[in-house]
Protein backbone atom coordinates (compact mmCIF):
# COMPACT_ATOMS: atom_id res chain seq x y z
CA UNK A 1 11.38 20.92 -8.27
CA UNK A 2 8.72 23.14 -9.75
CA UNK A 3 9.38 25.96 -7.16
CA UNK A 4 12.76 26.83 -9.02
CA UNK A 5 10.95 26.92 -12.79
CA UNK A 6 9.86 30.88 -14.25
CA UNK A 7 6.99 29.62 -16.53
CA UNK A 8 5.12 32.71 -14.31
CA UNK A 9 2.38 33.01 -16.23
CA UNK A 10 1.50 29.28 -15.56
CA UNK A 11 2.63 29.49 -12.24
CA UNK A 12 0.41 32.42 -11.15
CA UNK A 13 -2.82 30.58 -12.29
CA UNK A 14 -2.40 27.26 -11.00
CA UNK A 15 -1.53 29.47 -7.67
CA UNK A 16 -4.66 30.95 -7.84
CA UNK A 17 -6.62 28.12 -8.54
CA UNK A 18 -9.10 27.14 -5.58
CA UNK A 19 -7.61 23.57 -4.33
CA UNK A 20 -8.94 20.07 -2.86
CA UNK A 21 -5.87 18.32 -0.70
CA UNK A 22 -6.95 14.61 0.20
CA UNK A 23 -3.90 13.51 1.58
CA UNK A 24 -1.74 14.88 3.46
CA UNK A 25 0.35 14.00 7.00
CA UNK A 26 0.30 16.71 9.81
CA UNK A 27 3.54 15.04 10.80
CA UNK A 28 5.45 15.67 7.27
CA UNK A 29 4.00 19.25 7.07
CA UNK A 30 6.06 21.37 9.70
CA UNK A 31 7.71 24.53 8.98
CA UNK A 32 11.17 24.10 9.28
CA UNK A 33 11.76 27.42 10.45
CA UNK A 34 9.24 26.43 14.01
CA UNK A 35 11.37 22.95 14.00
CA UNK A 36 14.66 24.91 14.67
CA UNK A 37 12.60 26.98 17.39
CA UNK A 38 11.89 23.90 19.10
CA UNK A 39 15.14 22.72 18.79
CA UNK A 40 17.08 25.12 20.24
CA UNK A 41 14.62 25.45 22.88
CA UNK A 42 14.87 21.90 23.64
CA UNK A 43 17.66 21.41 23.09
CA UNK A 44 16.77 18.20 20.61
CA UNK A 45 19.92 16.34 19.67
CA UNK A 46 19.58 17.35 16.28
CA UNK A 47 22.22 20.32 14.85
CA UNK A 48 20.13 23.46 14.22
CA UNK A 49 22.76 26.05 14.41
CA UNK A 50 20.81 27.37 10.89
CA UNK A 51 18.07 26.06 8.73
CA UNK A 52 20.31 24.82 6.15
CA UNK A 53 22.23 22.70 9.08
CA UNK A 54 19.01 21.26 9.92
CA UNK A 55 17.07 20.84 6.77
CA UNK A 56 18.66 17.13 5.89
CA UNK A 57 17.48 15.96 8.93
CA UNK A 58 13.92 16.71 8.66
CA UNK A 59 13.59 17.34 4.59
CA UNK A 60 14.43 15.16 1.23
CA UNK A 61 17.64 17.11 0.29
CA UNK A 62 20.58 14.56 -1.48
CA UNK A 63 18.76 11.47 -0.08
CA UNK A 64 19.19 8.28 -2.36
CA UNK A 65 15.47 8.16 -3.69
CA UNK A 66 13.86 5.06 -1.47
CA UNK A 67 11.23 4.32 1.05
CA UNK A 68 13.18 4.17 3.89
CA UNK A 69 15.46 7.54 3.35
CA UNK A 70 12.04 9.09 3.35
CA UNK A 71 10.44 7.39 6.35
CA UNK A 72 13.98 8.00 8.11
CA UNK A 73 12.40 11.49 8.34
CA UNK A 74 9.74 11.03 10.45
CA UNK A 75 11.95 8.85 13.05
CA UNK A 76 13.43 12.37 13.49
CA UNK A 77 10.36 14.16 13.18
CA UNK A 78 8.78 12.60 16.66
CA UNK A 79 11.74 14.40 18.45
CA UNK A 80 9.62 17.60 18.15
CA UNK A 81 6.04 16.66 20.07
CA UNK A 82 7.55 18.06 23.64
CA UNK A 83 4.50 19.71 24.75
CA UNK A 84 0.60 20.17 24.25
CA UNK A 85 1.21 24.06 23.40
CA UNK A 86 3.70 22.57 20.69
CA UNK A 87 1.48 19.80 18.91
CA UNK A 88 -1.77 22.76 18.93
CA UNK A 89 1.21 25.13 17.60
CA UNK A 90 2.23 22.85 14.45
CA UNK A 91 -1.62 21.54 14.11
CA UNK A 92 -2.37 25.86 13.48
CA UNK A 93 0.51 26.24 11.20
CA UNK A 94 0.08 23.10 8.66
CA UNK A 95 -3.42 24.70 8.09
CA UNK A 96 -2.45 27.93 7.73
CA UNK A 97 0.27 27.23 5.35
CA UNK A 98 -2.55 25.17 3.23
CA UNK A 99 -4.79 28.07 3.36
CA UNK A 100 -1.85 30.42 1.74
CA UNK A 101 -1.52 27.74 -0.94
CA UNK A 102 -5.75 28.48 -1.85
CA UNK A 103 -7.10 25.19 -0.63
CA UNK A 104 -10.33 25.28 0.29
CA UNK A 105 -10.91 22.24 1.28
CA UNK A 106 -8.37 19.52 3.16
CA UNK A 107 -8.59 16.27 4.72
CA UNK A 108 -5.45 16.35 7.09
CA UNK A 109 -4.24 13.39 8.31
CA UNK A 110 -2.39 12.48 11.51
CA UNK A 111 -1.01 10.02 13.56
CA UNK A 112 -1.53 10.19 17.07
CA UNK A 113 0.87 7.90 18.39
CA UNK A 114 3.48 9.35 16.18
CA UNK A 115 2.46 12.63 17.85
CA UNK A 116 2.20 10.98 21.45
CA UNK A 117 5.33 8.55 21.96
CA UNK A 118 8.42 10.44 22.67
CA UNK A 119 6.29 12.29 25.63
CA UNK A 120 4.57 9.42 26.61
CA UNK A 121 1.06 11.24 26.38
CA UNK A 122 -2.30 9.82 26.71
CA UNK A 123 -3.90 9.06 22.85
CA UNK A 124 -7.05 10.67 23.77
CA UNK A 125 -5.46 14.05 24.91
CA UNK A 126 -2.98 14.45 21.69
CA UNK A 127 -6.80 14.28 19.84
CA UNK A 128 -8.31 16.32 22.24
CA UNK A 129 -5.11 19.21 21.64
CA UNK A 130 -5.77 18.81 17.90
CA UNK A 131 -9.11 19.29 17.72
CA UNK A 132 -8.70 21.93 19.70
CA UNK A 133 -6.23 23.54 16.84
CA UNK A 134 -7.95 22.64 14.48
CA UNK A 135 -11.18 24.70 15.61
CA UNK A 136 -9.14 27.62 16.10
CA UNK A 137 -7.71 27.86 12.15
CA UNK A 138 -11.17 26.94 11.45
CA UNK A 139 -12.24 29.97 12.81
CA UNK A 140 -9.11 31.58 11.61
CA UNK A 141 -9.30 30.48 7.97
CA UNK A 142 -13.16 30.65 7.34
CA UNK A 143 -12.50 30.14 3.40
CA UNK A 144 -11.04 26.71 3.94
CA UNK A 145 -12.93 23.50 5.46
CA UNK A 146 -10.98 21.21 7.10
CA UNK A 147 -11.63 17.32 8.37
CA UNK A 148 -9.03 15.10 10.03
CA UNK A 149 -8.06 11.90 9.29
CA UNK A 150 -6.93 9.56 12.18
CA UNK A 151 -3.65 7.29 10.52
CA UNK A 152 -3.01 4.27 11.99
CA UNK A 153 0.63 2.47 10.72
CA UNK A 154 0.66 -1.09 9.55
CA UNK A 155 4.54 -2.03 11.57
CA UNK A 156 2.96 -0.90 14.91
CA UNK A 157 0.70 -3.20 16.79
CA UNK A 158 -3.10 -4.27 16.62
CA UNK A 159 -3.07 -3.26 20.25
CA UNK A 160 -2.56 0.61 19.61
CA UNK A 161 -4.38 0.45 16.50
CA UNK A 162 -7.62 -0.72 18.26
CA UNK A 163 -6.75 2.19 20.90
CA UNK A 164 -6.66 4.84 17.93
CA UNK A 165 -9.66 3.31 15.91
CA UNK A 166 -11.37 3.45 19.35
CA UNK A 167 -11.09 7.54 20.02
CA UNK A 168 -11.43 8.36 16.10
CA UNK A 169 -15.19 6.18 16.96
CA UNK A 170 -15.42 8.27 20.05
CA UNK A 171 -14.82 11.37 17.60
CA UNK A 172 -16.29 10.62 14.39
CA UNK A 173 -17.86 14.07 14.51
CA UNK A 174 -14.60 15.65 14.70
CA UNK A 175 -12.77 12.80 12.23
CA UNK A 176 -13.76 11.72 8.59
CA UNK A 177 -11.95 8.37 7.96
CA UNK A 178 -9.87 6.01 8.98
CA UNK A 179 -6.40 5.28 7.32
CA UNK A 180 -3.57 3.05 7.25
CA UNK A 181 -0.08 3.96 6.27
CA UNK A 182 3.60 2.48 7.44
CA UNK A 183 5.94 0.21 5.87
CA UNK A 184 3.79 -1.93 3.44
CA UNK A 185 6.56 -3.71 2.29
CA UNK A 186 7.29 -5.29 5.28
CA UNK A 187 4.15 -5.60 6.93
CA UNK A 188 0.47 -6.86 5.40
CA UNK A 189 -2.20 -4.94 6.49
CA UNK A 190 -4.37 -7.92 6.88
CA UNK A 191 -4.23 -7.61 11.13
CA UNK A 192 -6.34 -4.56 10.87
CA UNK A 193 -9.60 -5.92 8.71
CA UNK A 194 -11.63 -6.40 11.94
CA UNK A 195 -10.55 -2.71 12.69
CA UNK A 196 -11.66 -1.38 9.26
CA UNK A 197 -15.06 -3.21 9.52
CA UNK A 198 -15.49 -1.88 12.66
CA UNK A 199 -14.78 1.73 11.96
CA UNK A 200 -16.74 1.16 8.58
CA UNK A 201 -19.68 0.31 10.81
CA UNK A 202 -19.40 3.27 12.96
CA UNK A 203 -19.47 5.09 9.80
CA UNK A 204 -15.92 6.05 9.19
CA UNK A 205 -14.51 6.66 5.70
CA UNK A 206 -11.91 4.17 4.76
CA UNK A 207 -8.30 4.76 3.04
CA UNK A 208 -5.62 2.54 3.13
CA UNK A 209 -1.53 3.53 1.88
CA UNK A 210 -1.79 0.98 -1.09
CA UNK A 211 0.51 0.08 -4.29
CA UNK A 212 3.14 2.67 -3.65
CA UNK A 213 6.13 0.78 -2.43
CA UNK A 214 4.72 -2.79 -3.19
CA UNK A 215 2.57 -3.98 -6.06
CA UNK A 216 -0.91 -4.03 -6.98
CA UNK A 217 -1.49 -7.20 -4.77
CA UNK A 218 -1.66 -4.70 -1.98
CA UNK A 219 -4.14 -2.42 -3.94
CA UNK A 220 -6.79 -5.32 -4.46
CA UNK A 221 -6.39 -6.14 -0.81
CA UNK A 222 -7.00 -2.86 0.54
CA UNK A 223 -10.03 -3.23 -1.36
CA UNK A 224 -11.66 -6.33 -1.24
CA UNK A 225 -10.49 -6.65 2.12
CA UNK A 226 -10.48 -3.28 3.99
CA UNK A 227 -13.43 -1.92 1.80
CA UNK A 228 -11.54 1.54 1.37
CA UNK A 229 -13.04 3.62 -0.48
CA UNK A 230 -9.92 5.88 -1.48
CA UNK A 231 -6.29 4.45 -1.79
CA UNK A 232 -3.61 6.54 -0.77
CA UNK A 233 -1.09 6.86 -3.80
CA UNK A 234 -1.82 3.54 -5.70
CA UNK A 235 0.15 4.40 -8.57
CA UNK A 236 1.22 0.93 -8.79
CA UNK A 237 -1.94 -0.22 -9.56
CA UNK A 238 -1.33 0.15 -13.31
CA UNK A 239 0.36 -2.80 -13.43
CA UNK A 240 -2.50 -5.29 -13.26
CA UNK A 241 -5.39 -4.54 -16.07
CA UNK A 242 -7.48 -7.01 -13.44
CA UNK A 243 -7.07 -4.36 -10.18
CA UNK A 244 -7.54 -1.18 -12.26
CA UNK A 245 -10.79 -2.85 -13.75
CA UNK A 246 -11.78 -3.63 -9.55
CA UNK A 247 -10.72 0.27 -9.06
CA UNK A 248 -13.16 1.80 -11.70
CA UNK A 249 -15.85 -1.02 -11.16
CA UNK A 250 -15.78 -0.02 -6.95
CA UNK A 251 -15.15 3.54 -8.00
CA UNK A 252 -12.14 3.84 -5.88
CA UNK A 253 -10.21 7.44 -6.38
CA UNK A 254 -6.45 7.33 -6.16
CA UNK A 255 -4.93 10.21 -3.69
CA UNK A 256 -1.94 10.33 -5.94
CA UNK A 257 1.49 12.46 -4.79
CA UNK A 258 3.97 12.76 -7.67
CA UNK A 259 6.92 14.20 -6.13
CA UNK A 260 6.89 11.94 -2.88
CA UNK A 261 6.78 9.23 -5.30
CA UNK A 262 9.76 10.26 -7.09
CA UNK A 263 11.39 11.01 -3.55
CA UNK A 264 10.93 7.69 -1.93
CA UNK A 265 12.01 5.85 -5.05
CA UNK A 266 8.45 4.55 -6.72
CA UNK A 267 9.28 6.02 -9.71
CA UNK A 268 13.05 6.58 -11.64
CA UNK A 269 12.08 9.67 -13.08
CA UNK A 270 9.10 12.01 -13.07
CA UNK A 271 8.56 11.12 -16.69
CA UNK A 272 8.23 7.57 -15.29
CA UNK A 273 4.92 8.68 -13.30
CA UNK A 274 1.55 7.02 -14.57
CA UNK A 275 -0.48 9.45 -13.51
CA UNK A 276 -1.45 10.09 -16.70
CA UNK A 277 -1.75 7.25 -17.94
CA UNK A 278 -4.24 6.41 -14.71
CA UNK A 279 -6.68 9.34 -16.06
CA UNK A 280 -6.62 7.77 -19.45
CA UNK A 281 -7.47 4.52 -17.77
CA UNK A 282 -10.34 6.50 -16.40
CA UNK A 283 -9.14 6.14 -12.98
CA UNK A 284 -10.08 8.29 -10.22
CA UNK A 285 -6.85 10.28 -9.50
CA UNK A 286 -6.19 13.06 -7.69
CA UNK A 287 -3.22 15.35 -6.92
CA UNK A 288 -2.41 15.74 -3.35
CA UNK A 289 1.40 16.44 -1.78
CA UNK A 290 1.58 13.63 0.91
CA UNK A 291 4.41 15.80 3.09
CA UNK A 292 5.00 18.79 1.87
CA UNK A 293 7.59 19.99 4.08
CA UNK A 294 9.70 16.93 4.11
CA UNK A 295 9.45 17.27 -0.01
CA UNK A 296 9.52 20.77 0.04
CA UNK A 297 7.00 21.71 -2.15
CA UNK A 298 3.28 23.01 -2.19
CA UNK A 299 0.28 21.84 -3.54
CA UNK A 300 0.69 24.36 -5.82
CA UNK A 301 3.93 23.02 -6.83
CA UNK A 302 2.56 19.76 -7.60
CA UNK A 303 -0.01 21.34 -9.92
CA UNK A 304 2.96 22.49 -11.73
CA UNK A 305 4.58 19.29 -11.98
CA UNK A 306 1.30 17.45 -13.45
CA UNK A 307 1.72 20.11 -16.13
CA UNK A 308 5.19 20.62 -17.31
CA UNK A 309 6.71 17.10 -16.44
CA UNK A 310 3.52 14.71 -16.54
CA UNK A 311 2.23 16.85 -19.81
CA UNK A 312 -1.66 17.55 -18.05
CA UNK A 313 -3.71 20.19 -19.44
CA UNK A 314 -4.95 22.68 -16.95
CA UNK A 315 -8.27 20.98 -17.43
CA UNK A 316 -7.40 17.89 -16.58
CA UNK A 317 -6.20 19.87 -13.46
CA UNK A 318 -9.16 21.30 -12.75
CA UNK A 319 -10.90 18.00 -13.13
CA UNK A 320 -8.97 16.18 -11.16
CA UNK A 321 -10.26 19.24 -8.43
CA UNK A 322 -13.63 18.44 -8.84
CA UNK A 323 -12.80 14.22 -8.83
CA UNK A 324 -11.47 14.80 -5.24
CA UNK A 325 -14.28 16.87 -4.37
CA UNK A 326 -16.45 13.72 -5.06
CA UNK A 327 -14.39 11.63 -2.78
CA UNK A 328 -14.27 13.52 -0.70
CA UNK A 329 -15.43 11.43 3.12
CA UNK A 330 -18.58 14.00 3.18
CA UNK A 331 -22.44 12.54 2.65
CA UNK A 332 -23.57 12.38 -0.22
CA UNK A 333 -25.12 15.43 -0.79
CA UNK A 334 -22.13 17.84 0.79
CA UNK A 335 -20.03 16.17 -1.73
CA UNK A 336 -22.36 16.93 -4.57
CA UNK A 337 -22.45 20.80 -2.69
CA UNK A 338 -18.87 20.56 -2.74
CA UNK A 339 -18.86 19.55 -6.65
CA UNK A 340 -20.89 22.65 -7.71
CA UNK A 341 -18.69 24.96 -5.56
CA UNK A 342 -15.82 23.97 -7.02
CA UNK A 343 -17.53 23.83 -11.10
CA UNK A 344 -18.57 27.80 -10.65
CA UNK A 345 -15.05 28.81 -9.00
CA UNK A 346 -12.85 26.75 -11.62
CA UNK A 347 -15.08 28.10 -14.35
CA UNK A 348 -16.16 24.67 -15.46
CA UNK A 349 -20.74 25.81 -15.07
């Protein structure tokens, strides 16, 4: 990973660039040193004598690069959600760790029954104790503005689904979007179009995880069908001319995570990675770091990737900054706000 490179002098400005995060889980984002607090104090049948005794459990370390190595992580993860104090605890901390790594602006994502099940709690609370979090880095971390993102996953039923869609409604002054992530090999994501339309009427934002462990079938679907206006990852959809052409037409952005995708097996190789090739193809990509703490990296990091392994310049960087400030799920206008802010601090009026 990036984090072990000494190009410093590259290193120190991408660190200091202002940043735009678009996608990224609550649930992959937990300090590892807090998750060995709560598991000695819980006792969690994990083994958490150190951090390096617990890290495989929780992070990518020697895994065999596929899909479900990686989502084997968050089966563990769920052990952690033992009490209200706990979930507002992690909530403050994912935040603060993105406001260390200079982003100003993040669309967080979480999954409520992820962070409800083990416990058995009540949807509506687990939103009503991350709001509550969230307001108090907000206050903490006045430099950053952050939105949530309620996730809903494709292999769990309709049933909870509508439940979720339901409070993010209830919400939607609190939460941006709508998304859908989970197992899309396995599992179409055609259930949940009466959910989407729903949400879209209420006047949700809509993202859907697309073309990252299946083809671009499941791009033009989340499309046509679930009228997202963002795809999370995508990268897939470079191989069909007739869904990148839908993409640009629709003016779809791609919230594209190269290391995850190298983790989880999309790619072979980080030189494998289209996301250049998707900005050449005038795509709307992004950089975001989907989990950072089960990939062990930083936004930053990823930055540093696009550069040295992918072969960006630092202004395709910093326009990729301001292409995620445009998609971002603001109105209109507070994205075109959002736009100028981030021209005159990236140097780009």
């Amino acid at each position: 990973m990036s984090k072990h490179r000494h190009n410093s002098e590259l290193r120190a400005t991408l660190a200091t660039l202002p940043k735009i995060e678009l996608h990224r889980h609550l649930e992959g984002s937990l300090r590892l040193t807090t998750l060995r607090e709560i598991a000695l104090e819980y006792k969690l049948d994990v083994p958490a004598r150190s951090l390096e005794e617990l890290r495989p459990y929780v992070q990518v370390t020697n895994d065999e690069p596929n899909y479900s190595n990686f989502l084997s992580k968050f089966a563990v993860l769920r052990l952690f959600y033992r009490s209200p104090e706990i979930i507002q605890r992690l909530t403050y901390e994912v935040i603060e760790d993105a406001a260390n790594d200079n982003i100003r602006y993040m669309e967080l994502r979480f999954t409520p029954v992820a962070l409800a099940k083990t416990q058995g709690y009540p949807l509506h609370e687990v939103m009503r104790w991350v709001l509550v979090a969230v307001e108090q880095a907000r206050r903490a971390f006045p430099a950053m503005q952050v939105e949530l993102i309620a996730s809903l996953n494709r292999h769990e039923s309709v049933e909870v689904a509508e439940k979720v869609t339901q409070i993010a409604v209830d919400h939607k002054e609190d939460i941006v979007a709508l998304d859908l992530a989970g197992d899309e090999v396995n599992f179409s994501a055609a259930p949940f179009e009466a959910l989407f339309r729903e949400a879209k009427r209420a006047g949700l934002g809509m993202v859907a995880h697309a073309g990252e462990w299946s083809g671009p079938a499941t791009v033009r679907h989340a499309i046509e069908s679930l009228g997202v206006q963002r795809i999370g990852h995508g990268v897939r959809v470079m191989e069909d001319m007739s869904v990148m052409q839908l993409a640009r037409e629709r003016g779809v952005a791609f919230e594209v995570c190269v290391t995850s995708n190298l983790q989880s097996g999309v790619v072979q190789r980080l030189s494998d990675h289209p996301l250049h090739s998707m900005l050449a193809q005038k795509l709307k990509a992004t950089i975001n770091t989907d989990d950072p703490a089960v990939s062990d990296i930083s936004l930053t990091d990823e930055y540093e990737v696009a550069v040295e392994d992918l072969s960006l310049s630092l202004d395709q960087i910093k326009t990729s900054i301001l292409t995620a400030a445009a998609a971002a799920f603001q109105p209109p206008a507070a994205c075109e706000a959002l736009v100028r802010q981030f021209k005159t601090e990236l140097g780009l009026t």
